[in-house]
C-alpha atoms as a PDB file:
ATOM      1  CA  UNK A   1      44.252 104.518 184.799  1.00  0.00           C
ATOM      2  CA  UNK A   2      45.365 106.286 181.782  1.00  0.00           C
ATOM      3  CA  UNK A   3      49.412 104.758 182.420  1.00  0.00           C
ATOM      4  CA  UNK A   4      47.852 101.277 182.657  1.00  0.00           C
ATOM      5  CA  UNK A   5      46.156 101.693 179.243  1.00  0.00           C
ATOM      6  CA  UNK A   6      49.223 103.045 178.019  1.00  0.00           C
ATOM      7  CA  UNK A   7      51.214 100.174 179.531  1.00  0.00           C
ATOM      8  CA  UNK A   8      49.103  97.635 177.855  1.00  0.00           C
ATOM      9  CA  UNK A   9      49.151  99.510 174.619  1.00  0.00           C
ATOM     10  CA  UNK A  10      53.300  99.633 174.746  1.00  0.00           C
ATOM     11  CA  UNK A  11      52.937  95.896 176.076  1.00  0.00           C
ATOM     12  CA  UNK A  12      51.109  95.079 172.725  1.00  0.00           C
ATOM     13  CA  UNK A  13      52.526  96.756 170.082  1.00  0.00           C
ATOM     14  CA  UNK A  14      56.410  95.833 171.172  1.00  0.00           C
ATOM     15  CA  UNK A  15      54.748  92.389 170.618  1.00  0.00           C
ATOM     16  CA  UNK A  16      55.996  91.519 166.848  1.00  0.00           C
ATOM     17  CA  UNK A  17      52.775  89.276 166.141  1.00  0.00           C
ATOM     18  CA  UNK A  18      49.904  91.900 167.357  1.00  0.00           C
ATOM     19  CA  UNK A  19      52.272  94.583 165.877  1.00  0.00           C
ATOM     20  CA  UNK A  20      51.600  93.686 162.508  1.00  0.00           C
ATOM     21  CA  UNK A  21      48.590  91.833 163.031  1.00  0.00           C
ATOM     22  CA  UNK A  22      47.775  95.976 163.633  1.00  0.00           C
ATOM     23  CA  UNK A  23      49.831  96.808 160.661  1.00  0.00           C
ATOM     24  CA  UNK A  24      47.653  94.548 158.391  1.00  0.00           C
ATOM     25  CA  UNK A  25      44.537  96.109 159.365  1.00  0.00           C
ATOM     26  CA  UNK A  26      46.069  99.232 158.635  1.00  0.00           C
ATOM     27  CA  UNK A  27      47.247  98.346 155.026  1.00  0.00           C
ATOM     28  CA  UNK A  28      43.431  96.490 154.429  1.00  0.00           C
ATOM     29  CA  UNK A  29      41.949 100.087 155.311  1.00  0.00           C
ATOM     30  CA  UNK A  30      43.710 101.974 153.164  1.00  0.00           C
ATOM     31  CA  UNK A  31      43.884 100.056 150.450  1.00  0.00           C
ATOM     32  CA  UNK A  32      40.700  99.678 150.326  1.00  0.00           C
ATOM     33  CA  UNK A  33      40.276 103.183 150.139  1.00  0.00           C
ATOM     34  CA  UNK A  34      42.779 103.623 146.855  1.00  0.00           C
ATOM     35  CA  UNK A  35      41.098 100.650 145.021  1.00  0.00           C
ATOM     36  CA  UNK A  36      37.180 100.101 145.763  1.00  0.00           C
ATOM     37  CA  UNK A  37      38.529  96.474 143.780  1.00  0.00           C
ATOM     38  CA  UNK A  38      40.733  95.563 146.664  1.00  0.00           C
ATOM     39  CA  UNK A  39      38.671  93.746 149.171  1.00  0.00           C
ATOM     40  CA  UNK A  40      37.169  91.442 146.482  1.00  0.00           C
ATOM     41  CA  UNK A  41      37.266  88.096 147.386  1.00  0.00           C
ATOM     42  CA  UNK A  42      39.002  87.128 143.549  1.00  0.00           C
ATOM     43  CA  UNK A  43      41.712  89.924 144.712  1.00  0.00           C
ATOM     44  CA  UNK A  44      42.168  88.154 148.252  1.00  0.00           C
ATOM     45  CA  UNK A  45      42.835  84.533 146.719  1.00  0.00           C
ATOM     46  CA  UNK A  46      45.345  85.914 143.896  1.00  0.00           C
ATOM     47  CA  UNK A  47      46.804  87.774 147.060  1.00  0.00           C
ATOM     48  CA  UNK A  48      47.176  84.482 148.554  1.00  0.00           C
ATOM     49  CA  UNK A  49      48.201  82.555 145.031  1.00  0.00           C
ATOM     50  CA  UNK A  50      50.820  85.163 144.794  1.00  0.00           C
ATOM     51  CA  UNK A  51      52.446  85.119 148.025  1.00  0.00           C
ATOM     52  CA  UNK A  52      52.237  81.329 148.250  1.00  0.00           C
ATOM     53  CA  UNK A  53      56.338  80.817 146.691  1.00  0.00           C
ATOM     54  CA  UNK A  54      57.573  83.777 149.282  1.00  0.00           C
ATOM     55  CA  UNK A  55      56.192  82.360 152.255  1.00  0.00           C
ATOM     56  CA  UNK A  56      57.681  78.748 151.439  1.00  0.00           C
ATOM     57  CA  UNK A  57      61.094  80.486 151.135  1.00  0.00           C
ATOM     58  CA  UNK A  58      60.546  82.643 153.529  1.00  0.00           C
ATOM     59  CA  UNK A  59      59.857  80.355 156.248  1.00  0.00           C
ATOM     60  CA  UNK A  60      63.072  78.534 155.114  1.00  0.00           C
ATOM     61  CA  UNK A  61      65.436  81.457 155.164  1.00  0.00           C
ATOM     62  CA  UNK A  62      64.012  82.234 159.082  1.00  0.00           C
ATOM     63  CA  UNK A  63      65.031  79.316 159.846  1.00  0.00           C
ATOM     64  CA  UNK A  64      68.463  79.668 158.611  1.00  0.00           C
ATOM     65  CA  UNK A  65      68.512  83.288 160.316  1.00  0.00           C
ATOM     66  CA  UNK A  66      67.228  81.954 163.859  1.00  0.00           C
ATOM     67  CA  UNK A  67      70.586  79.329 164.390  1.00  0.00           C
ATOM     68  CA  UNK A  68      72.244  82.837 164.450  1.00  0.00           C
ATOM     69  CA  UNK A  69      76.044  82.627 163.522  1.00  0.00           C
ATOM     70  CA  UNK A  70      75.063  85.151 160.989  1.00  0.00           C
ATOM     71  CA  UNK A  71      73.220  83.062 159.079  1.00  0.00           C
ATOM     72  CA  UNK A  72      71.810  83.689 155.860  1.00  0.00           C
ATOM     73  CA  UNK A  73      70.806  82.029 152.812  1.00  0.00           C
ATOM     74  CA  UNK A  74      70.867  83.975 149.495  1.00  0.00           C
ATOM     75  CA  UNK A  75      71.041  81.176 147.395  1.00  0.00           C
ATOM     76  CA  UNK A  76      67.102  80.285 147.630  1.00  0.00           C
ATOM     77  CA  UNK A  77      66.621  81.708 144.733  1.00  0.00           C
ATOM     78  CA  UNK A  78      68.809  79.667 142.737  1.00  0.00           C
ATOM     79  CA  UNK A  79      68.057  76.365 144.390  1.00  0.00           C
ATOM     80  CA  UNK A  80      64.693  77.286 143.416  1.00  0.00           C
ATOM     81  CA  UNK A  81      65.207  78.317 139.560  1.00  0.00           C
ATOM     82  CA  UNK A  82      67.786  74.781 139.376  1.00  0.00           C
ATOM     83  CA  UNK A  83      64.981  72.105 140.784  1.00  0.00           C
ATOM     84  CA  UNK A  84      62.180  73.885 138.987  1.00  0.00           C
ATOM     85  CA  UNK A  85      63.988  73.227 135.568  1.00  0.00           C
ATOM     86  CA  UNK A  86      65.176  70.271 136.202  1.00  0.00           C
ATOM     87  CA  UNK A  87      61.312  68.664 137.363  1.00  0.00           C
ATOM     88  CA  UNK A  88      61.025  70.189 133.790  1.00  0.00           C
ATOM     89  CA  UNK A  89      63.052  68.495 132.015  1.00  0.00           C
ATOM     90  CA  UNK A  90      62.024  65.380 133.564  1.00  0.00           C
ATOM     91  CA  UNK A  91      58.443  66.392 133.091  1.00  0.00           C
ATOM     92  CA  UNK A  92      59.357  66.611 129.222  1.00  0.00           C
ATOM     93  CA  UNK A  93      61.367  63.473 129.262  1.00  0.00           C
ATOM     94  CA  UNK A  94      58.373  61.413 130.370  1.00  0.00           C
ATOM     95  CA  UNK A  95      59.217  61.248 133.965  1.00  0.00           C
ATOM     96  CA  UNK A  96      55.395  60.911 135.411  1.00  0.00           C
ATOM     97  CA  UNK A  97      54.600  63.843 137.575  1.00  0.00           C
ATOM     98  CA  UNK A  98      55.028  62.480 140.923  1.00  0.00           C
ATOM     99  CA  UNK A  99      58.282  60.910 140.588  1.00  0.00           C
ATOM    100  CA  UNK A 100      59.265  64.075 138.885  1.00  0.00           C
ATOM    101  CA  UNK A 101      58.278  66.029 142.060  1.00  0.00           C
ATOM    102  CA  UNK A 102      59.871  63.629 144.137  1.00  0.00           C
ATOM    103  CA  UNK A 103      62.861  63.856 142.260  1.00  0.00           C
ATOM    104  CA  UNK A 104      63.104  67.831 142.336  1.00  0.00           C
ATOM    105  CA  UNK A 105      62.404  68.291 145.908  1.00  0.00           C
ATOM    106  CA  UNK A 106      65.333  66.118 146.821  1.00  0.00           C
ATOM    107  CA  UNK A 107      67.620  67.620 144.134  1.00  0.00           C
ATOM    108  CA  UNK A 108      66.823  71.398 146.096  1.00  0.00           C
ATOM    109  CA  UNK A 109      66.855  69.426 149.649  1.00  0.00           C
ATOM    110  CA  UNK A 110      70.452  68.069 147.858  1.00  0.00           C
ATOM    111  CA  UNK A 111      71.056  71.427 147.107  1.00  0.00           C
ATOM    112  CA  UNK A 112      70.480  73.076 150.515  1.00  0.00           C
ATOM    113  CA  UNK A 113      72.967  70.355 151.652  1.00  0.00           C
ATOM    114  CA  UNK A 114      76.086  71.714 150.220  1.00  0.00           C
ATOM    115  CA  UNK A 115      75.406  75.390 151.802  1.00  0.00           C
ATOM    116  CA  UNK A 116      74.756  73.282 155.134  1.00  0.00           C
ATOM    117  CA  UNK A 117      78.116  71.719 154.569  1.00  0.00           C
ATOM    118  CA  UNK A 118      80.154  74.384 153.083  1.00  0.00           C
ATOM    119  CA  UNK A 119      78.352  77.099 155.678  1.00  0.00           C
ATOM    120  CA  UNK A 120      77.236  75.076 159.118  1.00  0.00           C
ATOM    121  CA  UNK A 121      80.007  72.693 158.917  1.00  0.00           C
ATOM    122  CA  UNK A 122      83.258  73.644 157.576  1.00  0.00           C
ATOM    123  CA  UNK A 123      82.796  76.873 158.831  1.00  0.00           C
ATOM    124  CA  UNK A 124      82.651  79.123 155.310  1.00  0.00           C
ATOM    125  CA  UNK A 125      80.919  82.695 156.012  1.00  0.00           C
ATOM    126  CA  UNK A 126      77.273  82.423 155.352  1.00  0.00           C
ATOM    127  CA  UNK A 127      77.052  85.269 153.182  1.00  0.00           C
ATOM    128  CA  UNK A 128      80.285  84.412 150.830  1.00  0.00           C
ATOM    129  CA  UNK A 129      79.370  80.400 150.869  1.00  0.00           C
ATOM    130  CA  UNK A 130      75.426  81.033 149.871  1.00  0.00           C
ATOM    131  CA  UNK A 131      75.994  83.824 147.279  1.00  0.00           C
ATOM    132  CA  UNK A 132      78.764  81.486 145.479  1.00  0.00           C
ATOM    133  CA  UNK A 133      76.510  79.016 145.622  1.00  0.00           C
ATOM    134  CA  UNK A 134      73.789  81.084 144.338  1.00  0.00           C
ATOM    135  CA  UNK A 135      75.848  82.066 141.656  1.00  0.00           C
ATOM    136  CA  UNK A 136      76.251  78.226 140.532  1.00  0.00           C
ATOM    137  CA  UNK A 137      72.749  77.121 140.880  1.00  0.00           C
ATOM    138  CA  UNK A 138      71.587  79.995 138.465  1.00  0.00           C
ATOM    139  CA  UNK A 139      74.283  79.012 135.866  1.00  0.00           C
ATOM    140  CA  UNK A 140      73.633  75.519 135.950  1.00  0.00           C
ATOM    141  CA  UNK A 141      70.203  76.660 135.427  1.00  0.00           C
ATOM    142  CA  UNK A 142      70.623  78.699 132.787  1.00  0.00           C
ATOM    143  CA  UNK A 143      73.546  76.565 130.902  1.00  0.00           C
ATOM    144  CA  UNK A 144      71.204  73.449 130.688  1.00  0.00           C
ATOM    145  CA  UNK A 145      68.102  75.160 129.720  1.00  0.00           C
ATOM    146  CA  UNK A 146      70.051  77.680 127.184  1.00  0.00           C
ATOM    147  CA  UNK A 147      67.754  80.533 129.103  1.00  0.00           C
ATOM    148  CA  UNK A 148      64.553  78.772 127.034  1.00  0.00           C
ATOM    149  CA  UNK A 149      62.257  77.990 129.775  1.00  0.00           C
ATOM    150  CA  UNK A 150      60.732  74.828 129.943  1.00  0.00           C
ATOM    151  CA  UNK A 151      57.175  73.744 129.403  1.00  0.00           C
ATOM    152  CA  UNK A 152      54.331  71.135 128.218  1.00  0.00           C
ATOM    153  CA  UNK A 153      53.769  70.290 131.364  1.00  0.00           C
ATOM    154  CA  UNK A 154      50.214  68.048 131.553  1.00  0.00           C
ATOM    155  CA  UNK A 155      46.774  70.180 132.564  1.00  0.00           C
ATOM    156  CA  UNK A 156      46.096  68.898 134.884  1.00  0.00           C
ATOM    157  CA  UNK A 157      49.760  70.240 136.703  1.00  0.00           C
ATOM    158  CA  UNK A 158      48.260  73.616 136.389  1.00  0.00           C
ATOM    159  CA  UNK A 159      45.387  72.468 139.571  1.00  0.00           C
ATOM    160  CA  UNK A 160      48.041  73.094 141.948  1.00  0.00           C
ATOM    161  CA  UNK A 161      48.009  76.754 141.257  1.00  0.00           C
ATOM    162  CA  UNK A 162      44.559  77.333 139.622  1.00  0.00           C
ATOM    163  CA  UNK A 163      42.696  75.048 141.676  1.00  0.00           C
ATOM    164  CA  UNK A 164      40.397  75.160 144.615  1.00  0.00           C
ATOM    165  CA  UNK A 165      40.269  73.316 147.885  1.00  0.00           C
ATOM    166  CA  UNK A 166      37.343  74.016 149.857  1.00  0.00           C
ATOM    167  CA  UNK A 167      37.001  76.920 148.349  1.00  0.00           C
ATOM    168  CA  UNK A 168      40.939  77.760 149.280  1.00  0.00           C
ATOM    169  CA  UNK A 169      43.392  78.028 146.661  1.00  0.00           C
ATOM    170  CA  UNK A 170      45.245  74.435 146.434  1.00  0.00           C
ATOM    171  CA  UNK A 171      48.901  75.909 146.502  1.00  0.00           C
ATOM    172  CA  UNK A 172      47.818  77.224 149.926  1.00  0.00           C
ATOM    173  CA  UNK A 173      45.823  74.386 151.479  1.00  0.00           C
ATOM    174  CA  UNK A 174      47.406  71.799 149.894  1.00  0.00           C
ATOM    175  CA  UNK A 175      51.544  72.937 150.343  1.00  0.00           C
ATOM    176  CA  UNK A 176      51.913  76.429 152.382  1.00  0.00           C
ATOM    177  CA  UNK A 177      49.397  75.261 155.404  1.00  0.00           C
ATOM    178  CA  UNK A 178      50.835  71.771 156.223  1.00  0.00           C
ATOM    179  CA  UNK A 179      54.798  73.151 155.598  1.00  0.00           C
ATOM    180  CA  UNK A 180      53.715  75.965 157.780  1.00  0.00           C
ATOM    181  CA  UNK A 181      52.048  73.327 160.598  1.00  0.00           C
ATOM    182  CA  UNK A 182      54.774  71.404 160.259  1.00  0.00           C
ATOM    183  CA  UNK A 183      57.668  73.610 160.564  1.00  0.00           C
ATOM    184  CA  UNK A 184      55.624  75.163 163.608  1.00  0.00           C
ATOM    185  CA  UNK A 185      55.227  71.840 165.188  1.00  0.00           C
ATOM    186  CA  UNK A 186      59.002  71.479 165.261  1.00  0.00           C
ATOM    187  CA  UNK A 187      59.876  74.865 166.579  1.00  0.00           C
ATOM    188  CA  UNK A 188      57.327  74.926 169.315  1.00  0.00           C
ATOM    189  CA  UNK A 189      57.044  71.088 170.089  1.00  0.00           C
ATOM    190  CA  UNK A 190      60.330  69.105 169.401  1.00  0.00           C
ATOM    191  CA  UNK A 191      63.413  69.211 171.031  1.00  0.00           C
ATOM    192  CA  UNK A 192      65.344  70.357 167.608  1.00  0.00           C
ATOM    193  CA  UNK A 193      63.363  73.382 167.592  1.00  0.00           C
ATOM    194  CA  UNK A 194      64.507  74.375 171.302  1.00  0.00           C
ATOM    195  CA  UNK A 195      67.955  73.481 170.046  1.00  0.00           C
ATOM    196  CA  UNK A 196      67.620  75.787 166.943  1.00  0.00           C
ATOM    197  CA  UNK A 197      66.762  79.005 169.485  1.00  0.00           C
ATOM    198  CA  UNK A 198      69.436  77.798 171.876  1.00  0.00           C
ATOM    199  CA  UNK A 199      72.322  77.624 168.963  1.00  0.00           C
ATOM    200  CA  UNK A 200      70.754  81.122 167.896  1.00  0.00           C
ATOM    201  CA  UNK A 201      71.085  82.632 171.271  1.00  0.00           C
ATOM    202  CA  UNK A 202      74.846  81.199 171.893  1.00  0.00           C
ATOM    203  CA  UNK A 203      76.211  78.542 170.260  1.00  0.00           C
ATOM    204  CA  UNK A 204      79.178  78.133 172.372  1.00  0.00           C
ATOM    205  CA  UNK A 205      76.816  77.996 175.431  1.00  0.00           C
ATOM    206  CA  UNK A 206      74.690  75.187 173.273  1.00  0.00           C
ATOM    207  CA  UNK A 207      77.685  73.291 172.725  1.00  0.00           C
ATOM    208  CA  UNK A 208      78.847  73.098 176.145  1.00  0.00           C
ATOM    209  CA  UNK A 209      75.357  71.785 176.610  1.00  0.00           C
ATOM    210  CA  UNK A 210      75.608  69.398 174.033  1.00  0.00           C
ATOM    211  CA  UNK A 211      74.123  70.214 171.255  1.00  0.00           C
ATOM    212  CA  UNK A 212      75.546  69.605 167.684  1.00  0.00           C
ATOM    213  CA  UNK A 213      75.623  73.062 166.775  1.00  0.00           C
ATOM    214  CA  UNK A 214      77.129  71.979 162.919  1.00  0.00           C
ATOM    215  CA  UNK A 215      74.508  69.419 162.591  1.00  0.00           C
ATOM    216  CA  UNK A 216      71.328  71.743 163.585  1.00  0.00           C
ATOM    217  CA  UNK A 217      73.045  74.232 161.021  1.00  0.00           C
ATOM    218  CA  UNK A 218      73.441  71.318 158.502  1.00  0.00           C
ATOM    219  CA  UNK A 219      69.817  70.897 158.646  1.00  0.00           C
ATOM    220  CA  UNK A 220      68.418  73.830 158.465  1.00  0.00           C
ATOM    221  CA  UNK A 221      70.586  74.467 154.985  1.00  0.00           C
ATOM    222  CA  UNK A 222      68.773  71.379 153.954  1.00  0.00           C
ATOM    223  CA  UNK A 223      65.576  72.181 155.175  1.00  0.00           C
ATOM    224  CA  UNK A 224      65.697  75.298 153.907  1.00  0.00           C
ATOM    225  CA  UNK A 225      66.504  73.696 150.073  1.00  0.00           C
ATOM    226  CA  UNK A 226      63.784  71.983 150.127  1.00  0.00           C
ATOM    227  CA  UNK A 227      61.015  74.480 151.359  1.00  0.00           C
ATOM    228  CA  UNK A 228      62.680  76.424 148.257  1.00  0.00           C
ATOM    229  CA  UNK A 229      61.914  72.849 146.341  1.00  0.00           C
ATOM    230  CA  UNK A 230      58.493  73.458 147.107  1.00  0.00           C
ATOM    231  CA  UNK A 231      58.429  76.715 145.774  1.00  0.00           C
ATOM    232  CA  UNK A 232      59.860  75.580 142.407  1.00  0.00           C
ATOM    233  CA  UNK A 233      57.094  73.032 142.122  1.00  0.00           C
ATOM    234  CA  UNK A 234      54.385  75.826 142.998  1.00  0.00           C
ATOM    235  CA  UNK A 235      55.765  78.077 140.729  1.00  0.00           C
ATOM    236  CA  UNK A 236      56.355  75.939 137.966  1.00  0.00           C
ATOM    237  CA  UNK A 237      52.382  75.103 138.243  1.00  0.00           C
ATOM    238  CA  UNK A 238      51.352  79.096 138.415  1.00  0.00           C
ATOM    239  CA  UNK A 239      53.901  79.804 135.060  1.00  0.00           C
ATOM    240  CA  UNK A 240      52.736  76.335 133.725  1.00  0.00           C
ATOM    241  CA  UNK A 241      56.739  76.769 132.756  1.00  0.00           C
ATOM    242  CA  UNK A 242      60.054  76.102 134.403  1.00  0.00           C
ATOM    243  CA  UNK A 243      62.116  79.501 133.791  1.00  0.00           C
ATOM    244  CA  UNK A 244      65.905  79.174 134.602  1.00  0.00           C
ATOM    245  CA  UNK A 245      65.532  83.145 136.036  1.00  0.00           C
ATOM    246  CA  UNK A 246      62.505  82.534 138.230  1.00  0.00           C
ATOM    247  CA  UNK A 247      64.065  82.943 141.466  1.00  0.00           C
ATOM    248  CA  UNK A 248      65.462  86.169 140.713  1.00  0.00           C
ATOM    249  CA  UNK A 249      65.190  88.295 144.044  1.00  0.00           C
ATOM    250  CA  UNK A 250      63.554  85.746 145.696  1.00  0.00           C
ATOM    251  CA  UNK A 251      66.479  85.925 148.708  1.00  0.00           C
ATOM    252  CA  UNK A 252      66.362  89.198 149.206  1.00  0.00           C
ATOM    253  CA  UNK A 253      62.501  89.156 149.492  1.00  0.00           C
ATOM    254  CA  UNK A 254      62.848  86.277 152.077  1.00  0.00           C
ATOM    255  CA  UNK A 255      65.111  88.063 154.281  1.00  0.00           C
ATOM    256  CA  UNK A 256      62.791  90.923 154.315  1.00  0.00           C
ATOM    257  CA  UNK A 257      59.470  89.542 155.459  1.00  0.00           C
ATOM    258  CA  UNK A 258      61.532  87.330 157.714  1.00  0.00           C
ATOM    259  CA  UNK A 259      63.409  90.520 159.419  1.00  0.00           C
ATOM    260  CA  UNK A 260      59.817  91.731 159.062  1.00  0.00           C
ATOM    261  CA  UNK A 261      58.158  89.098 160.654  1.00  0.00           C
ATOM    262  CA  UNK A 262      60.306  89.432 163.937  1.00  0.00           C
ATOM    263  CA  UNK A 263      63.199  87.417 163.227  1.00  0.00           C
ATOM    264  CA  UNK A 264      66.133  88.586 165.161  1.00  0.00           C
ATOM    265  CA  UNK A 265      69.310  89.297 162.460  1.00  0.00           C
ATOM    266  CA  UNK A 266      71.312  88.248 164.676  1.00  0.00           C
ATOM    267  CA  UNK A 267      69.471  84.601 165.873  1.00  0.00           C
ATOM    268  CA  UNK A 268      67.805  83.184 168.512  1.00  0.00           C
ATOM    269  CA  UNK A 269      64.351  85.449 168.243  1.00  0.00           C
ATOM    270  CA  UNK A 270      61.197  85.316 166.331  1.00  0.00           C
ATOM    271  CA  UNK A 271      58.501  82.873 164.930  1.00  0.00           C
ATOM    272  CA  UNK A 272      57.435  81.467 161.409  1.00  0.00           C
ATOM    273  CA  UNK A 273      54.200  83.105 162.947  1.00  0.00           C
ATOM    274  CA  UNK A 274      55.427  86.686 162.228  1.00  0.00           C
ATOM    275  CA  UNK A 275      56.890  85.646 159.087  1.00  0.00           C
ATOM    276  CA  UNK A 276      53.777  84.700 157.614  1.00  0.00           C
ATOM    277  CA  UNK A 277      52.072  87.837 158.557  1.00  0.00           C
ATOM    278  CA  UNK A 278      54.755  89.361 156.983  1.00  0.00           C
ATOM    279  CA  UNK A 279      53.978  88.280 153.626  1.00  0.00           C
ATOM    280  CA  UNK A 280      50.664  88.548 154.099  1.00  0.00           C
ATOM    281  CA  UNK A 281      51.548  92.507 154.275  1.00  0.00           C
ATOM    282  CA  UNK A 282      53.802  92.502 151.826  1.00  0.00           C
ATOM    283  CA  UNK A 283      51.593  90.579 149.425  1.00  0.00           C
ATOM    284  CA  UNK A 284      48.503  93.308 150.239  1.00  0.00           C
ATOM    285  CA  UNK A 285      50.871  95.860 149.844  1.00  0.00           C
ATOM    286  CA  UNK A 286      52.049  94.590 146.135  1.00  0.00           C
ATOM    287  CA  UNK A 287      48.459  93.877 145.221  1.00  0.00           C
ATOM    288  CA  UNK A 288      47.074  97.453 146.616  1.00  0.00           C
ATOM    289  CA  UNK A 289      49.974  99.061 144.739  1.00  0.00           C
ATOM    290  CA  UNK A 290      49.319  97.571 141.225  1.00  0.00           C
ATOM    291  CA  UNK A 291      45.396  97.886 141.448  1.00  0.00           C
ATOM    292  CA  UNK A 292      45.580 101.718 142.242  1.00  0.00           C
ATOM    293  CA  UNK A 293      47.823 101.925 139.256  1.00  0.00           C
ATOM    294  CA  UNK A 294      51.465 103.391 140.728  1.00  0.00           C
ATOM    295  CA  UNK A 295      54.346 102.974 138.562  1.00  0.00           C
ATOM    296  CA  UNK A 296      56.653 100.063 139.361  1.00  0.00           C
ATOM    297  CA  UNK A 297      59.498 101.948 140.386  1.00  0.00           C
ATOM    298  CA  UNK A 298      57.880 103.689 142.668  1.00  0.00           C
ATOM    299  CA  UNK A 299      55.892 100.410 144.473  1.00  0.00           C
ATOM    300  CA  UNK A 300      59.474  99.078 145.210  1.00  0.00           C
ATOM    301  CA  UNK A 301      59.995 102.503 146.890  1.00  0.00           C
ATOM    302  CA  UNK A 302      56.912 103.004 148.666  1.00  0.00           C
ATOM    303  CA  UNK A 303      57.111  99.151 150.243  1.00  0.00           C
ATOM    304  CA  UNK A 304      60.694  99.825 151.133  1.00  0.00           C
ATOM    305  CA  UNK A 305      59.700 103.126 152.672  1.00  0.00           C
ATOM    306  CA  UNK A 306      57.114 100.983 154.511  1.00  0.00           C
ATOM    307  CA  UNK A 307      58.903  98.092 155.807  1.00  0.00           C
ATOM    308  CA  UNK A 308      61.790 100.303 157.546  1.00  0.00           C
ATOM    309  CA  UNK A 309      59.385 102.121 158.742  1.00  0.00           C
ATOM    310  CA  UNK A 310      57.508  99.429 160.149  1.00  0.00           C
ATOM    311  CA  UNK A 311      60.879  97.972 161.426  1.00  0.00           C
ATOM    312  CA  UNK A 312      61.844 101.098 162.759  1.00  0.00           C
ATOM    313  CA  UNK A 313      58.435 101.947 164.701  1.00  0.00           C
ATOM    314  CA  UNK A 314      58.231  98.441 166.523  1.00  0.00           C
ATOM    315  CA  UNK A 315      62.022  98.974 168.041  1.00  0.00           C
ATOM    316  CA  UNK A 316      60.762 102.340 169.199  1.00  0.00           C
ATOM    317  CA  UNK A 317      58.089 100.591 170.911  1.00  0.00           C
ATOM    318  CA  UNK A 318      60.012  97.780 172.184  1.00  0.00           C
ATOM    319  CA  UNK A 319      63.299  99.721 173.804  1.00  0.00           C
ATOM    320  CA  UNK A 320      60.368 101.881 175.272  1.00  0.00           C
ATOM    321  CA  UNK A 321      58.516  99.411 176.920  1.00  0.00           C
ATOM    322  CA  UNK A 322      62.123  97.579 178.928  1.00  0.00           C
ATOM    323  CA  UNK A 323      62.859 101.278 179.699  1.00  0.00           C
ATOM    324  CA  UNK A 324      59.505 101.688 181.020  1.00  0.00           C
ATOM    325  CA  UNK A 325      59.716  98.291 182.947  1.00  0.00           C
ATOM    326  CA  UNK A 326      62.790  99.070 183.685  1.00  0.00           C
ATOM    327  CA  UNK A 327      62.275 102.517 186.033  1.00  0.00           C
ATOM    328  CA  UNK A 328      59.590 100.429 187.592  1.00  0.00           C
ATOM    329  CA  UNK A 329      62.288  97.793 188.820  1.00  0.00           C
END
């Protein structure tokens, strides 16, 4: 009796989702018990505000991951400091706000588009092709904006990060949910997203098959642009600004709640499921950090600490569990 609770215990926890579904509830208990201020409902929706930008890019970049052939895409953070100034400048040119947005999202989808080309179609090395071109973006950024951020944007922009819907913070109802929905829809419903796991798992097996392995790559690039679009637009609203430097780390963070979040390194495994919970716990994490007052330096080593850890402790789990099934076989 005692082996089968143990079984099921192993069977859950090698599980990514109810792994850190688990790890949240660990992180809400204890930071509740360094900051009495944590589990106020104010705290929850800035958690949520904050961690609305990372989980746009982050879905993007596990996208890029899951097609495998080492995919990566570090220049999400540029793509998303280039669109955000340049729906600035259009904004301050007298562009009206929708066509502005319109505009800016397919500049970054544009954007993506050259890393799909450059990476998923002529073949460049995903991490050399997306760091040169994250290189570019942030100069272009910075060389038409002279490193002066951009703003005068109208009041009623700032709704989209201030606001409320349904008592839900706009950014989240109104752009993270139905990207998330969306994306998920795809992945679990449409036959792209079964070719996206197949290219991930072996590309030269999905081509044999059939598949246009350079054109689901190509896509994905793109895709992954735009989602970072998005987060230009959402963060422009929250600074009420367009800074050239905004997306500033913004790849690495990506690839860690994706990695987080279950996403295979190597392709072919994971959900945007797990990704999502993964910035969920790194947002708490952040937010439980700053309220009980611990330096800076040391919340980028304490969440580092954490996430290996984390990481770490779910292999364990996981290579324990097929050894476990395995002696049964």
């Amino acid at each position: 009796m005692k082996s089968n609770r143990t079984d099921v215990l192993l069977r859950l926890l090698s599980n990514r989702v109810y792994f850190l579904l688990l790890l949240m509830a660990v992180v809400i208990v204890v930071m509740s018990l360094i900051s009495p201020y944590f589990f106020d409902l104010a705290n929850l929706f800035n958690m949520l505000r904050f961690g609305a930008v990372l989980a746009l890019v982050g879905m993007g970049q596990s996208l890029v991951i899951l097609a495998g052939g080492a995919g990566i895409d570090l220049s999400v953070g540029g793509i998303l400091s280039l669109s955000g100034v340049l729906f600035g400048l259009l904004v301050q040119a007298g562009v009206t706000l929708p066509l502005a947005i319109l505009l800016a999202l397919l500049t970054a989808a544009l954007l993506g588009a050259v890393n799909g080309l450059t990476v998923g179609v002529w073949g460049i090395p995903p991490l050399i092709g997306t760091l040169g071109s994250a290189w570019a973006y942030g100069a272009i950024a910075l060389v038409i904006t002279n490193g002066v951020p951009v703003s005068d944007f109208p009041a009623s922009f700032g709704f989209l990060s201030e606001g409320n819907i349904l008592g839900i913070p706009a950014q989240i109802l109104g752009v993270v949910v139905p990207a998330f929905l969306l994306l998920q829809f795809m992945m679990m419903r449409t036959v792209f997203g079964r070719w996206v796991y197949l290219v991930g798992v072996n590309d030269q097996a999905a081509r044999f098959a059939g598949i246009p392995v350079k054109s689901v790559r190509f896509l994905l690039y793109t895709l992954s642009g735009l989602l970072a679009g998005l987060g230009a637009i959402v963060m422009a609203s929250w600074l009420m600004a367009a800074r050239p430097d905004v997306g500033a780390g913004l790849d690495l963070q990506s690839i860690t709640v994706a990695v987080l979040g279950g996403i295979d390194i190597f392709g072919g495994t994971g959900s945007l499921v797990g990704t999502i919970l993964a910035v969920l716990i790194v947002t708490m994490l952040a937010s439980g950090l700053q309220l009980a007052n611990i330096n800076a330096i040391w919340q980028l080593a304490i969440l580092g600490f954490i996430l290996l850890g984390a990481v770490a402790l779910n292999q364990v789990l996981t290579r324990r569990m097929a050894l476990q099934q395995g002696l049964k076989v």
